[in-house]
Protein backbone atom coordinates (compact mmCIF):
# COMPACT_ATOMS: atom_id res chain seq x y z
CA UNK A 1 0.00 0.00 0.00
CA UNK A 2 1.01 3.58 -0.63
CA UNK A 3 -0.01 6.61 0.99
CA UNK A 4 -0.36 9.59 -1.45
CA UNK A 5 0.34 13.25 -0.57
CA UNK A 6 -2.54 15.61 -2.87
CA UNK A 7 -2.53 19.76 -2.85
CA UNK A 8 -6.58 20.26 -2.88
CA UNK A 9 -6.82 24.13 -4.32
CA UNK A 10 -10.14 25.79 -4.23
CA UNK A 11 -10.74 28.06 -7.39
CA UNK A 12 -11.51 30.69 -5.27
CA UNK A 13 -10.07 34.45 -4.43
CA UNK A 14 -8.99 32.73 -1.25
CA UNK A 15 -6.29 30.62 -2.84
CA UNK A 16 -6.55 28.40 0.24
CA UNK A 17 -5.61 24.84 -0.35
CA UNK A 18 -4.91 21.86 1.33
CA UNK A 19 -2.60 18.52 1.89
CA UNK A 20 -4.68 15.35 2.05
CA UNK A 21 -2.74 12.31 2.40
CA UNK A 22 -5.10 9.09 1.11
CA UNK A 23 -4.24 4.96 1.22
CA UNK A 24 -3.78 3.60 -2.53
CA UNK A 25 -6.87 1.18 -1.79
CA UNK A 26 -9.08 3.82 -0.66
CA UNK A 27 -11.64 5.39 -2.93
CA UNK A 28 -12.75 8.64 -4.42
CA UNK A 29 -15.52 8.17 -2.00
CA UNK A 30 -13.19 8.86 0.45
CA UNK A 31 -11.18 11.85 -0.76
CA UNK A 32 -14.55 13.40 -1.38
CA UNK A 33 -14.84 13.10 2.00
CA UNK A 34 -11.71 14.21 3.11
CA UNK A 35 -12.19 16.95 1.17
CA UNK A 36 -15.30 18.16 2.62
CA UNK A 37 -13.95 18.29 5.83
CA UNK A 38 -10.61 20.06 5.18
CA UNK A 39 -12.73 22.64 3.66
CA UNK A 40 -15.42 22.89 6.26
CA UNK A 41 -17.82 21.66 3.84
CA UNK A 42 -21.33 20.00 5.87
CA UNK A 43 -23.41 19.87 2.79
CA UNK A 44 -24.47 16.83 0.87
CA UNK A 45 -24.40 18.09 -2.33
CA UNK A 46 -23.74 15.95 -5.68
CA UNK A 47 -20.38 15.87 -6.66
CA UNK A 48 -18.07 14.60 -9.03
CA UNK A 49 -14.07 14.11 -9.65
CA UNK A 50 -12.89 14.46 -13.34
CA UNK A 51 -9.32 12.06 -14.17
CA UNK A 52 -7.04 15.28 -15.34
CA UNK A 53 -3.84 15.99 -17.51
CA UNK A 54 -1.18 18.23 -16.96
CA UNK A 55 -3.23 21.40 -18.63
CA UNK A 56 -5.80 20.49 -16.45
CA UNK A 57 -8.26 19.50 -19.36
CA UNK A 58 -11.46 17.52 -18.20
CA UNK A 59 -11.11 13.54 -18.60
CA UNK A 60 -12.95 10.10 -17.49
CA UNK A 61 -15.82 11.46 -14.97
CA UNK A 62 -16.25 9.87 -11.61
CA UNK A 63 -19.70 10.56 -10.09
CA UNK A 64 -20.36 10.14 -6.65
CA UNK A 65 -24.28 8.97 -7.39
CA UNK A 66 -25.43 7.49 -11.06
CA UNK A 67 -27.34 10.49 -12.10
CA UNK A 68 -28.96 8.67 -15.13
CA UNK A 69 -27.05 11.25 -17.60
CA UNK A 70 -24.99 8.40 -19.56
CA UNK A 71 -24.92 8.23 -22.76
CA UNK A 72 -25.81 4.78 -24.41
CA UNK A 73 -25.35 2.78 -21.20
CA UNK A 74 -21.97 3.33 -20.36
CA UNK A 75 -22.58 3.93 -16.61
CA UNK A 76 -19.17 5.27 -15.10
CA UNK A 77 -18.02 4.13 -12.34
CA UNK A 78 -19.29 5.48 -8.79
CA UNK A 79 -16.99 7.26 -6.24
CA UNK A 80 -17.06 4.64 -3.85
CA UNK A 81 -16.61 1.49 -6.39
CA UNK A 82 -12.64 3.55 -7.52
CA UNK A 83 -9.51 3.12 -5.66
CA UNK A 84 -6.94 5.88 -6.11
CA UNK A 85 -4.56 3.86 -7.70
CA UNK A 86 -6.79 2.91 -10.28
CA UNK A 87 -6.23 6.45 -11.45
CA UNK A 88 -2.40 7.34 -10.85
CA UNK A 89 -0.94 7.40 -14.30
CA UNK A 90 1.98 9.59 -13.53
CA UNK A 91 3.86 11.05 -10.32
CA UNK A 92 2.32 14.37 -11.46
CA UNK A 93 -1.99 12.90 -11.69
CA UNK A 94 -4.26 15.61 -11.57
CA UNK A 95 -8.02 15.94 -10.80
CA UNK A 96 -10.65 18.28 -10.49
CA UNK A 97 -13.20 18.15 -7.97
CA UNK A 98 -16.47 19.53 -8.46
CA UNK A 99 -19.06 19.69 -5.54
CA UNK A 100 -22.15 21.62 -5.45
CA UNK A 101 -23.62 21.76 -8.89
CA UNK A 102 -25.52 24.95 -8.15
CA UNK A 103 -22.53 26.83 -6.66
CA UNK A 104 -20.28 24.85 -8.86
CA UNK A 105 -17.74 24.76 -5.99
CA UNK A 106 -14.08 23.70 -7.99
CA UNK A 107 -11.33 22.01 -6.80
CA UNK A 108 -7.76 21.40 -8.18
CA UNK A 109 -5.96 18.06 -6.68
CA UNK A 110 -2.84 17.59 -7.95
CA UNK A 111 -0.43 14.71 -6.47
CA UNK A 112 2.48 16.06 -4.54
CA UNK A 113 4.20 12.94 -3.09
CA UNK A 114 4.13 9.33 -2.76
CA UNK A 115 5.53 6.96 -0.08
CA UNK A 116 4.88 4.64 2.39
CA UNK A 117 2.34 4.70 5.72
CA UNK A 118 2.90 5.58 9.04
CA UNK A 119 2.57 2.71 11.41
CA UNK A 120 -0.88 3.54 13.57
CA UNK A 121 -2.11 6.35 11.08
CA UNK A 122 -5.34 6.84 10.35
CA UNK A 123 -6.05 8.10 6.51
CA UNK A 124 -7.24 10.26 4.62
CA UNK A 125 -5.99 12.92 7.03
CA UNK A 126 -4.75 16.75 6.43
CA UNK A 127 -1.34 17.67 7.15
CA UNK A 128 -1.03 21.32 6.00
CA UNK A 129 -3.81 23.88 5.80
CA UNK A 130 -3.23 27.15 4.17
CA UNK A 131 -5.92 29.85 4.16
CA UNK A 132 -9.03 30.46 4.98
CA UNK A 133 -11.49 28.51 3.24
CA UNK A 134 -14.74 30.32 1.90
CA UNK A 135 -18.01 29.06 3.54
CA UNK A 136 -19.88 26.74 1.59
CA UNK A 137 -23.01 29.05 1.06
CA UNK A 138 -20.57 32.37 0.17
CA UNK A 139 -21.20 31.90 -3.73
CA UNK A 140 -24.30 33.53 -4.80
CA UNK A 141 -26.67 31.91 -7.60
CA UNK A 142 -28.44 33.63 -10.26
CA UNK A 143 -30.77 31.39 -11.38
CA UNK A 144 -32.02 34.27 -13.95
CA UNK A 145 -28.55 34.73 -15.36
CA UNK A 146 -28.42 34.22 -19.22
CA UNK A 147 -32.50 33.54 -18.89
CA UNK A 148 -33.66 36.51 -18.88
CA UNK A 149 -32.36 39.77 -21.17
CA UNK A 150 -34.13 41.64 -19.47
CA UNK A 151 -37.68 42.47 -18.07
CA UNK A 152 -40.12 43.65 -20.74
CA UNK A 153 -42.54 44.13 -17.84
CA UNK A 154 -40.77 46.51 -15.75
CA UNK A 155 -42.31 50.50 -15.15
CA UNK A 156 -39.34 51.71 -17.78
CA UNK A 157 -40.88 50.08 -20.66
CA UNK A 158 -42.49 51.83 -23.22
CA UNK A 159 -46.60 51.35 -23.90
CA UNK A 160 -47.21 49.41 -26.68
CA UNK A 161 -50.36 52.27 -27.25
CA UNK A 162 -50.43 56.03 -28.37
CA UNK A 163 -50.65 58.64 -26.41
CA UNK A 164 -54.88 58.40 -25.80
CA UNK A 165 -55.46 55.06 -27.49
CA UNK A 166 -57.70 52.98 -26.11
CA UNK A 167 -55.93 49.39 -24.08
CA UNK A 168 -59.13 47.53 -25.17
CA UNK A 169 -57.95 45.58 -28.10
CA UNK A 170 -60.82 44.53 -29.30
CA UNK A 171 -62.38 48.32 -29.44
CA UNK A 172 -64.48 47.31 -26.56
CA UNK A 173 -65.75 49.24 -23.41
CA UNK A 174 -64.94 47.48 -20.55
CA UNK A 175 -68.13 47.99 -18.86
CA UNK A 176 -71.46 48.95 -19.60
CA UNK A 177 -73.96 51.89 -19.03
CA UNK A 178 -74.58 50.98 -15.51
CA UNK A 179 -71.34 50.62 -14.91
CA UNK A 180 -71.19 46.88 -14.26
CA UNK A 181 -68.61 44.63 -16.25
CA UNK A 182 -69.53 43.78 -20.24
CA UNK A 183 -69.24 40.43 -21.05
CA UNK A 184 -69.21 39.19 -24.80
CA UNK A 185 -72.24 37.65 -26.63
CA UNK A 186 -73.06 35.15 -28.75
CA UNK A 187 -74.58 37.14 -30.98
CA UNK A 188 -71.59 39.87 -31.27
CA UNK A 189 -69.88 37.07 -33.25
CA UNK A 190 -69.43 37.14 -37.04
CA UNK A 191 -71.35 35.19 -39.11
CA UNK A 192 -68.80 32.43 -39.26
CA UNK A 193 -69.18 31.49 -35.43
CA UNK A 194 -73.51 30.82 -35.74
């Protein structure tokens, strides 16, 4: 077994990152984990590591739940069914961590180190901390963003009608003599409709 030494970066103005040593034969399930907690992260959001490269380009996904996206039935792997050796190409491996899909909360692991256990240690476990992390509900969501141009309702928008034009499209009153509220009839309809 080998016990490997990862920098966890947040993309954040922060710049705070942290060391998380992890077994070989533990899983992604559990550096999701350890991540969390370095971070101060209680949530239980989805998340999701992507295998990297050295430009830190996007590879093989590895989901923490199946969210049914998969294209013709090639089901990735979960979290918690990949050891981190499975994925350690090069002394130099790379992932990114996403967590949070709404605050899109990004992560860059890169591995640091490699070598053996210590006798009586329990892993994953963080041995350096650096910075102070952002809380986990600090990122604000506009759900509107890119939706909506702008609001063609709002009290700045022009009227559609001249100045003194009746609103009544169909060159109706809205009420009657008395005062009380016109409804159509039957027999106000063109030939067409009897």
């Amino acid at each position: 077994m080998r016990i490997y030494r990862f920098r966890v970066l947040i993309d954040h103005e922060s710049e705070a990152f942290r060391d998380i040593e992890i077994a070989s034969e533990q899983t992604f399930l559990d550096l999701h984990k350890a991540i969390k907690t370095a971070f101060g992260f209680k949530g239980e959001e989805m998340a999701c590591f992507y295998v990297s490269d050295e430009e830190w380009g996007k590879g093989p996904e590895i989901p923490l739940a199946d969210l049914g996206f998969a294209e013709d039935g090639d089901v990735p792997a979960l979290m918690d069914q990949v050891y981190i050796s499975d994925h350690i190409r090069s002394t130099k491996q790379r992932f990114i961590y996403a967590y949070d899909f709404l605050h899109m909360w990004m992560f860059l692991v890169e591995l640091i180190h490699a070598g053996d256990p210590v006798k009586d240690t329990a892993y994953p476990r963080t041995v350096m901390s650096v910075g102070q992390a952002p809380d986990e509900h600090s990122k604000e969501v506009d759900l509107s963003e890119g939706i909506l141009e702008e609001d063609s309702y709002s009290e700045d928008t022009p009227s559609v009608y001249a100045e003194g034009e009746d609103d009544d499209l169909f060159g109706e009153e809205d009420e009657d003599e008395e005062g009380e509220p016109r409804h159509g009839n039957i027999d106000d309809l063109g030939e067409e409709y009897r």
